[in-house]
N, C-alpha and C. Protein backbone atom coordinates (compact mmCIF):
# COMPACT_ATOMS: atom_id res chain seq x y z
N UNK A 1 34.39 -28.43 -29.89
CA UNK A 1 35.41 -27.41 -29.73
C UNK A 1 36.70 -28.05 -29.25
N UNK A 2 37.66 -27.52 -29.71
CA UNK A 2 39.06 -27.57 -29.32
C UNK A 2 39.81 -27.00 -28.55
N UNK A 3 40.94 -27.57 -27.72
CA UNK A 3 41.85 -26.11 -27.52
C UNK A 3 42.45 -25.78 -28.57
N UNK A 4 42.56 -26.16 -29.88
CA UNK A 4 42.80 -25.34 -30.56
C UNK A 4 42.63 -24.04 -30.83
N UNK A 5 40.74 -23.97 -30.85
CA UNK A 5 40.50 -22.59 -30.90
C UNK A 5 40.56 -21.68 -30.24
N UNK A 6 40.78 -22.31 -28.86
CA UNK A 6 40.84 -21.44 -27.43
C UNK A 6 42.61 -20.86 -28.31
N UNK A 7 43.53 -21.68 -28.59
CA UNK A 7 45.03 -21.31 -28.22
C UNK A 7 45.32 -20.40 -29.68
N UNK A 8 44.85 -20.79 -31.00
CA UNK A 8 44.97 -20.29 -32.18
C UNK A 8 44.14 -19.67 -32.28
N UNK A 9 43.21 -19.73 -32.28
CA UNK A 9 41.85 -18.54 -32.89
C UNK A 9 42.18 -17.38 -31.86
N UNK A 10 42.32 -17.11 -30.93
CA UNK A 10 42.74 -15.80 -30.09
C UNK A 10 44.10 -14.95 -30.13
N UNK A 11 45.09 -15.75 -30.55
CA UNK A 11 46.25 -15.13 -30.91
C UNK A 11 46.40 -13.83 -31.39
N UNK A 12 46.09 -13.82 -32.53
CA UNK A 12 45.86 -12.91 -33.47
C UNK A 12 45.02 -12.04 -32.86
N UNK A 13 44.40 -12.05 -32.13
CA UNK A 13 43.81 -10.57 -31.82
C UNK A 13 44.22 -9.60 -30.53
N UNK A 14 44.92 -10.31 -30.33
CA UNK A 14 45.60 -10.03 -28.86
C UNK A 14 46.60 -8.87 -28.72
N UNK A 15 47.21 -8.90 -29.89
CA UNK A 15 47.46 -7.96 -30.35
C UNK A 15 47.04 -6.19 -30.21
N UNK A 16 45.67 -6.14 -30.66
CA UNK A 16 44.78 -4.75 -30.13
C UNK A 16 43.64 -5.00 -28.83
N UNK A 17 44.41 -6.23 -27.83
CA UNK A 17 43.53 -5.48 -27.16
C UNK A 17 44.15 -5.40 -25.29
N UNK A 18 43.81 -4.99 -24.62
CA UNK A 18 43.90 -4.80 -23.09
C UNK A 18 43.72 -5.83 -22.28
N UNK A 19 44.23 -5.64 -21.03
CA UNK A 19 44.12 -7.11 -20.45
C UNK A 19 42.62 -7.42 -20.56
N UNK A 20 41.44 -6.13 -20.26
CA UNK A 20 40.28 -6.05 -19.86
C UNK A 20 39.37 -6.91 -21.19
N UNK A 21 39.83 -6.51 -22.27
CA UNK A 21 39.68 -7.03 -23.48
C UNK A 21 39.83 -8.01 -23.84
N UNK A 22 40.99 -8.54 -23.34
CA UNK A 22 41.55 -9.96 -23.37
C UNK A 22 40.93 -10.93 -22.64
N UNK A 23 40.44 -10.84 -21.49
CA UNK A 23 39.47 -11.16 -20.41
C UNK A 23 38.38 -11.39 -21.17
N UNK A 24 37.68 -10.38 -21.24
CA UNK A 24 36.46 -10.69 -22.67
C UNK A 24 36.29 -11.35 -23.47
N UNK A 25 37.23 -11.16 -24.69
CA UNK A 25 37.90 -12.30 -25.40
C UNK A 25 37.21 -13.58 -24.76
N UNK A 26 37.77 -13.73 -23.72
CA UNK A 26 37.95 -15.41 -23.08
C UNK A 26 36.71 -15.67 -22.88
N UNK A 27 36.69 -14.99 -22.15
CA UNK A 27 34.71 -15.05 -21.87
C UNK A 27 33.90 -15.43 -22.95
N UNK A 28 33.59 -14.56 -24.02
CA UNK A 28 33.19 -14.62 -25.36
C UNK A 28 33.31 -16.23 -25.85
N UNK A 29 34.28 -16.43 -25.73
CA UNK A 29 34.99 -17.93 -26.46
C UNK A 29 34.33 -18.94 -26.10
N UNK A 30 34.00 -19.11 -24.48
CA UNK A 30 33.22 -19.83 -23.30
C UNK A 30 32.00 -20.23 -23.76
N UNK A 31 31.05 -18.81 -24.23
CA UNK A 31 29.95 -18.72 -24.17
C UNK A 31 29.50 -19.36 -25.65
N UNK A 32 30.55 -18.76 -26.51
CA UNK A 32 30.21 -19.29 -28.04
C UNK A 32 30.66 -20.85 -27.66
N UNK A 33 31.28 -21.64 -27.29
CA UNK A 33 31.54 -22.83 -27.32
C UNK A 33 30.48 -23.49 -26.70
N UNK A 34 29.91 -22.92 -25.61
CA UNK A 34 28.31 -23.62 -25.43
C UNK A 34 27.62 -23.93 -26.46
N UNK A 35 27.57 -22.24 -27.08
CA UNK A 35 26.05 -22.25 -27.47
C UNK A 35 26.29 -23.30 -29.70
N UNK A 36 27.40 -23.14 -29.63
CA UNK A 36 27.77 -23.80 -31.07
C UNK A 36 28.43 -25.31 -30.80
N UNK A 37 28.34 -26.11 -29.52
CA UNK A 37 28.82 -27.45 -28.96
C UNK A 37 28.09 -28.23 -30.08
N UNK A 38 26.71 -27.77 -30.56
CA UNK A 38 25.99 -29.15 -31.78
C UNK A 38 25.93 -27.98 -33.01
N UNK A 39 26.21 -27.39 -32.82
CA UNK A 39 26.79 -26.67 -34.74
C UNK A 39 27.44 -27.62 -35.37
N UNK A 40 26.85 -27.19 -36.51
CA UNK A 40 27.44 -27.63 -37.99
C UNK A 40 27.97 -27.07 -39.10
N UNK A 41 28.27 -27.23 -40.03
CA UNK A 41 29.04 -25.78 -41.35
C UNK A 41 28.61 -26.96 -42.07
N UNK A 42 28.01 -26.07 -43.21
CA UNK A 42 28.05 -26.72 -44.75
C UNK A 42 27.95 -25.52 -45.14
N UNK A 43 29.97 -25.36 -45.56
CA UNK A 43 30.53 -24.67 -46.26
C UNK A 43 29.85 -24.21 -47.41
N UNK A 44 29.69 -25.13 -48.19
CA UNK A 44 29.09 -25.49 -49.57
C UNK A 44 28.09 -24.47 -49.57
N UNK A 45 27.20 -24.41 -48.44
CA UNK A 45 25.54 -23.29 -48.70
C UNK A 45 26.39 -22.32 -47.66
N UNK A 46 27.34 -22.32 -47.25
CA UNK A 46 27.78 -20.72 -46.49
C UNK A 46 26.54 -20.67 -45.32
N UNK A 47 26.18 -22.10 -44.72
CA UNK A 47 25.31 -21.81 -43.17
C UNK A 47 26.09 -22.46 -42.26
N UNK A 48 25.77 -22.19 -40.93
CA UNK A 48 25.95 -22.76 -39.79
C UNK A 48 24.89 -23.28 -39.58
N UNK A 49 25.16 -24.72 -39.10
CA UNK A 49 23.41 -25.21 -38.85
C UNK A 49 23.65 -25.92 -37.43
N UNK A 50 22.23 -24.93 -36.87
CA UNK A 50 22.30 -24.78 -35.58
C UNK A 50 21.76 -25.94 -35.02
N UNK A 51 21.82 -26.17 -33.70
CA UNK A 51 21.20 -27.32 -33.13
C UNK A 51 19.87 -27.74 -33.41
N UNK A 52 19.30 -26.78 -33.12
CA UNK A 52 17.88 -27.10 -34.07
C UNK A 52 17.41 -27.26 -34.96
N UNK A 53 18.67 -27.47 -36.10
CA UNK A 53 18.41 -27.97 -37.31
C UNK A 53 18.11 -26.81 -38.88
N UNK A 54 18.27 -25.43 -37.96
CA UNK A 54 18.21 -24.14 -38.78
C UNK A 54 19.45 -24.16 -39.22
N UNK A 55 19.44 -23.74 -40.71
CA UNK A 55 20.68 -22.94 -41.60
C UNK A 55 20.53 -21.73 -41.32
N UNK A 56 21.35 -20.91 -41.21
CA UNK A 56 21.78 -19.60 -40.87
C UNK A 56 23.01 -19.07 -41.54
N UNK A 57 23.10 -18.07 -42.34
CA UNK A 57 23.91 -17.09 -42.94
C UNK A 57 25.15 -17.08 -41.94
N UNK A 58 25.87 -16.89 -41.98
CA UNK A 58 27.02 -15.92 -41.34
C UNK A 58 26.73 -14.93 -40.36
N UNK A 59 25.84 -13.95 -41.27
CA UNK A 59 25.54 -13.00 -40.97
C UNK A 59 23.94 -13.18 -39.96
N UNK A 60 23.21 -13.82 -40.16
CA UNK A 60 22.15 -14.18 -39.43
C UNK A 60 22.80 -14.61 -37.85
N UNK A 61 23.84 -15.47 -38.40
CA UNK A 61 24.21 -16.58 -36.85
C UNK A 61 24.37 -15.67 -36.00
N UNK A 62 25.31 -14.10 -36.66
CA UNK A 62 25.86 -13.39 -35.43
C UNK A 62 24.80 -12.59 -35.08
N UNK A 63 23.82 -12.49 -35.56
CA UNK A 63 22.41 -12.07 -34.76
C UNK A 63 21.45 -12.69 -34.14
N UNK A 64 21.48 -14.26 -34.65
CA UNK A 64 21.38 -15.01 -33.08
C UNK A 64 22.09 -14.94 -32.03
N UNK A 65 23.68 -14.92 -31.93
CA UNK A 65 24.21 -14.24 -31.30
C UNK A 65 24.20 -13.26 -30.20
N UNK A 66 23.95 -12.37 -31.22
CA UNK A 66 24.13 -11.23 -30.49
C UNK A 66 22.35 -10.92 -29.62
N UNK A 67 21.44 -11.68 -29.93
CA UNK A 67 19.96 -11.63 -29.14
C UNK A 67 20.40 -12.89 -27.99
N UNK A 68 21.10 -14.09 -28.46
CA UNK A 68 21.20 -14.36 -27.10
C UNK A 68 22.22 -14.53 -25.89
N UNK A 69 23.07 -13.19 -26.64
CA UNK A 69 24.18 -12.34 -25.75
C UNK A 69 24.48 -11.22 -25.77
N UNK A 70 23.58 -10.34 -25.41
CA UNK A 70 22.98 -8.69 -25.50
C UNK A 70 24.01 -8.05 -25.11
N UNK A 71 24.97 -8.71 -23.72
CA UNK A 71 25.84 -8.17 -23.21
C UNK A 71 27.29 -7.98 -23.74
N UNK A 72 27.54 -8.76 -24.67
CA UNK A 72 28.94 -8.83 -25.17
C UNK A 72 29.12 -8.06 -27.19
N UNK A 73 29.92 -7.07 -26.47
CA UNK A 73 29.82 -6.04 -28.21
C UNK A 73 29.82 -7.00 -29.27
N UNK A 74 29.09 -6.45 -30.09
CA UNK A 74 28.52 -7.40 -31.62
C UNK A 74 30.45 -7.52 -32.34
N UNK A 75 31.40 -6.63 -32.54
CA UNK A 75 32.55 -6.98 -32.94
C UNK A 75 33.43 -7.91 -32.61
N UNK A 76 33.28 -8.21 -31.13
CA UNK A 76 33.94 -9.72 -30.53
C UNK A 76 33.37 -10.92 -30.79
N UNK A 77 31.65 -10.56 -30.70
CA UNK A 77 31.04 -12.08 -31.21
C UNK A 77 31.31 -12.29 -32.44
N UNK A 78 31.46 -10.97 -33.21
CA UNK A 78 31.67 -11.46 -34.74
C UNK A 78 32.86 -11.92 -34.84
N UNK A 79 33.93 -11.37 -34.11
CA UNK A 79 35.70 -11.64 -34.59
C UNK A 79 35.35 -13.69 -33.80
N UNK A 80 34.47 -13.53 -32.96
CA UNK A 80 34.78 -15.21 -31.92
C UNK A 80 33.98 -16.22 -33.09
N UNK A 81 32.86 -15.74 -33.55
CA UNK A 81 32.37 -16.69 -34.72
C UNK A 81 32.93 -17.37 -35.74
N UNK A 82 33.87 -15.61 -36.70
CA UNK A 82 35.19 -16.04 -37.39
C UNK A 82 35.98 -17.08 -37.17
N UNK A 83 36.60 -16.83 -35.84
CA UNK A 83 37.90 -17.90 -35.24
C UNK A 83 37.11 -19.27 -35.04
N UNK A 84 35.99 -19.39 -34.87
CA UNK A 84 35.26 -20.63 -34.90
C UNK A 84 35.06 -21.13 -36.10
N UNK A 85 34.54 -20.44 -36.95
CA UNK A 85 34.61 -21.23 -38.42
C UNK A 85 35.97 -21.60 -38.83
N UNK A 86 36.70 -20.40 -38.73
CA UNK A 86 37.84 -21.18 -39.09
C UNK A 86 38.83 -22.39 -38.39
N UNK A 87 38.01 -22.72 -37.36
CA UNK A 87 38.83 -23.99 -36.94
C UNK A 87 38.00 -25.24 -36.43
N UNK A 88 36.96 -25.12 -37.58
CA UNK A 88 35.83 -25.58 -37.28
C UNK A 88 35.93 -27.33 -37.02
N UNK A 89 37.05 -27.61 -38.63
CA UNK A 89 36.60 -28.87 -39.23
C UNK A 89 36.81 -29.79 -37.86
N UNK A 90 36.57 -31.00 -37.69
CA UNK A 90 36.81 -31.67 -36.59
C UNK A 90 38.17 -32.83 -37.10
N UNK A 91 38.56 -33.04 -36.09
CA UNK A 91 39.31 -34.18 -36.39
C UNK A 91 39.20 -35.50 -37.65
N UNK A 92 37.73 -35.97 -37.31
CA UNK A 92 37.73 -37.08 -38.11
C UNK A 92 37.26 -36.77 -39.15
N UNK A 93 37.77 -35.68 -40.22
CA UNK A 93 37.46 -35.25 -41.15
C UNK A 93 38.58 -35.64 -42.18
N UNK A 94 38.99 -36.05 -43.65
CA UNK A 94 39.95 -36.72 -44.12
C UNK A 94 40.86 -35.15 -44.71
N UNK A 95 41.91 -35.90 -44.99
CA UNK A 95 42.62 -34.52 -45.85
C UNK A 95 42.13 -34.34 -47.53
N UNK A 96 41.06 -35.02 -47.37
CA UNK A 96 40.46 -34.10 -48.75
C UNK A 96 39.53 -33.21 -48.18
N UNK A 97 38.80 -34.00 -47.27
CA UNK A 97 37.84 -33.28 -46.45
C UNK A 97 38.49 -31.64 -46.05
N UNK A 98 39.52 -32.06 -45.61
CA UNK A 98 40.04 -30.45 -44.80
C UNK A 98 39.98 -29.19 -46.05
N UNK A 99 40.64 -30.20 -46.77
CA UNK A 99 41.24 -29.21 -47.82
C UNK A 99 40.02 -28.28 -48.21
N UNK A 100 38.99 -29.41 -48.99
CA UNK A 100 37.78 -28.35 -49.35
C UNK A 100 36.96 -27.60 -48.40
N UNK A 101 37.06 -28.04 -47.08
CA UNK A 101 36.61 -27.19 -46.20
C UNK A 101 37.37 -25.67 -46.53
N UNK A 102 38.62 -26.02 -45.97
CA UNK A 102 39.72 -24.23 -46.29
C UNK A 102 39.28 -23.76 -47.36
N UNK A 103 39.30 -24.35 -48.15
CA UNK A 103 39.20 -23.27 -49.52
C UNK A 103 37.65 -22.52 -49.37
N UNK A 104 36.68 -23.57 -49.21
CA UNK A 104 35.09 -23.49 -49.23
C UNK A 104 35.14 -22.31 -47.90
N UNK A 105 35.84 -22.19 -47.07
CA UNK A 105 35.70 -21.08 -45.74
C UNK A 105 36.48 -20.01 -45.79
N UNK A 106 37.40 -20.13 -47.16
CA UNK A 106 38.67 -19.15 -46.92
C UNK A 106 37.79 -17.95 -47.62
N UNK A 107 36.79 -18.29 -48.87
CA UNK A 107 35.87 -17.80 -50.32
C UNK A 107 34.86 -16.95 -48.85
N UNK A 108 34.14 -17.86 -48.37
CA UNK A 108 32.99 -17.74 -47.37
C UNK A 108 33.43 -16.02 -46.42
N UNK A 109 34.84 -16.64 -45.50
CA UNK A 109 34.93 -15.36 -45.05
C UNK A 109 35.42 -14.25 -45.81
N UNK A 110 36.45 -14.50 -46.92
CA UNK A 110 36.25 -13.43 -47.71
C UNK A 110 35.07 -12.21 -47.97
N UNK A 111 34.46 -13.60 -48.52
CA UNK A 111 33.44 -12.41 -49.28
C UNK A 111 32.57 -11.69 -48.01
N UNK A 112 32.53 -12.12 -47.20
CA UNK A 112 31.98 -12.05 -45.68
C UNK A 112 32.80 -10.27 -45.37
N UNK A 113 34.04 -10.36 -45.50
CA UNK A 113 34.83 -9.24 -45.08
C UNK A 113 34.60 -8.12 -46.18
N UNK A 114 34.50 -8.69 -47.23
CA UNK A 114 34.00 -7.46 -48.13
C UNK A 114 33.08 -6.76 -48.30
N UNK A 115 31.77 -7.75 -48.26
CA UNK A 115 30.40 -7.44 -47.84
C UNK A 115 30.09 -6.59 -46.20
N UNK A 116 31.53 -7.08 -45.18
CA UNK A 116 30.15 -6.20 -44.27
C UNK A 116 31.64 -5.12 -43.66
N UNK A 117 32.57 -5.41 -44.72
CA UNK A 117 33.55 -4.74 -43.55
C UNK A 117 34.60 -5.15 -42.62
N UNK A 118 34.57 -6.53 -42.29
CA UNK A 118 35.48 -6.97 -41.34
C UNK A 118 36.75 -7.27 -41.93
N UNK A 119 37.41 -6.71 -41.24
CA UNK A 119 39.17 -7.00 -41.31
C UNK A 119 39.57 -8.29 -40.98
N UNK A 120 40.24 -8.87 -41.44
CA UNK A 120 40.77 -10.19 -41.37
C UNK A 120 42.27 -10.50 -41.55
């Protein structure tokens, strides 16, 4: 994780929400940066692959998620997952590398927003 994602991935939502919200937000960010510190993306199959070596959907991850953070509404973990994929790639990744990442994540959350609903 970056401060990137702490400083860019939250921006944008800050927008609709309250300090109390915003607080949350932060929190949220904390907890996902633990628990995704040995995550992986292969864009390519649309998984996150978790420390343990599981591929997981999109849609699966945020229900690992959300079982092993009961307490925080399923719409923030989903909007904090988003902002994580999208600022996923790491540094020592090349600019071809980046490139097909964006495109391969831009398709991913798309169809992601159409399929379940989320605004982006």
């Amino acid at each position: 994780m970056t401060g990137e994602f702490e400083s860019e991935g939250l921006g944008d939502i800050f927008d609709d929400l309250d300090a109390e919200e915003i607080q949350l937000a932060f929190e949220v960010q904390d907890v996902l940066e633990q628990l995704l510190i040995e995550a992986d993306v292969n864009a390519k199959a649309r998984e996150i692959i978790w420390e343990d070596g599981q591929g997981l959907s999109l849609r699966d991850s945020l229900q690992r998620l959300v079982q092993a953070c009961p307490q925080y509404p399923f719409e923030m973990l989903e909007r904090q997952l988003i902002v994580w994929l999208e600022h996923f790639p790491p540094d020592s990744y090349s600019q071809a590398q980046l490139d097909e990442y964006e495109v391969l994540s831009e398709h991913w959350l798309d169809d992601y927003a159409r399929e379940f609903g989320f605004k982006r």
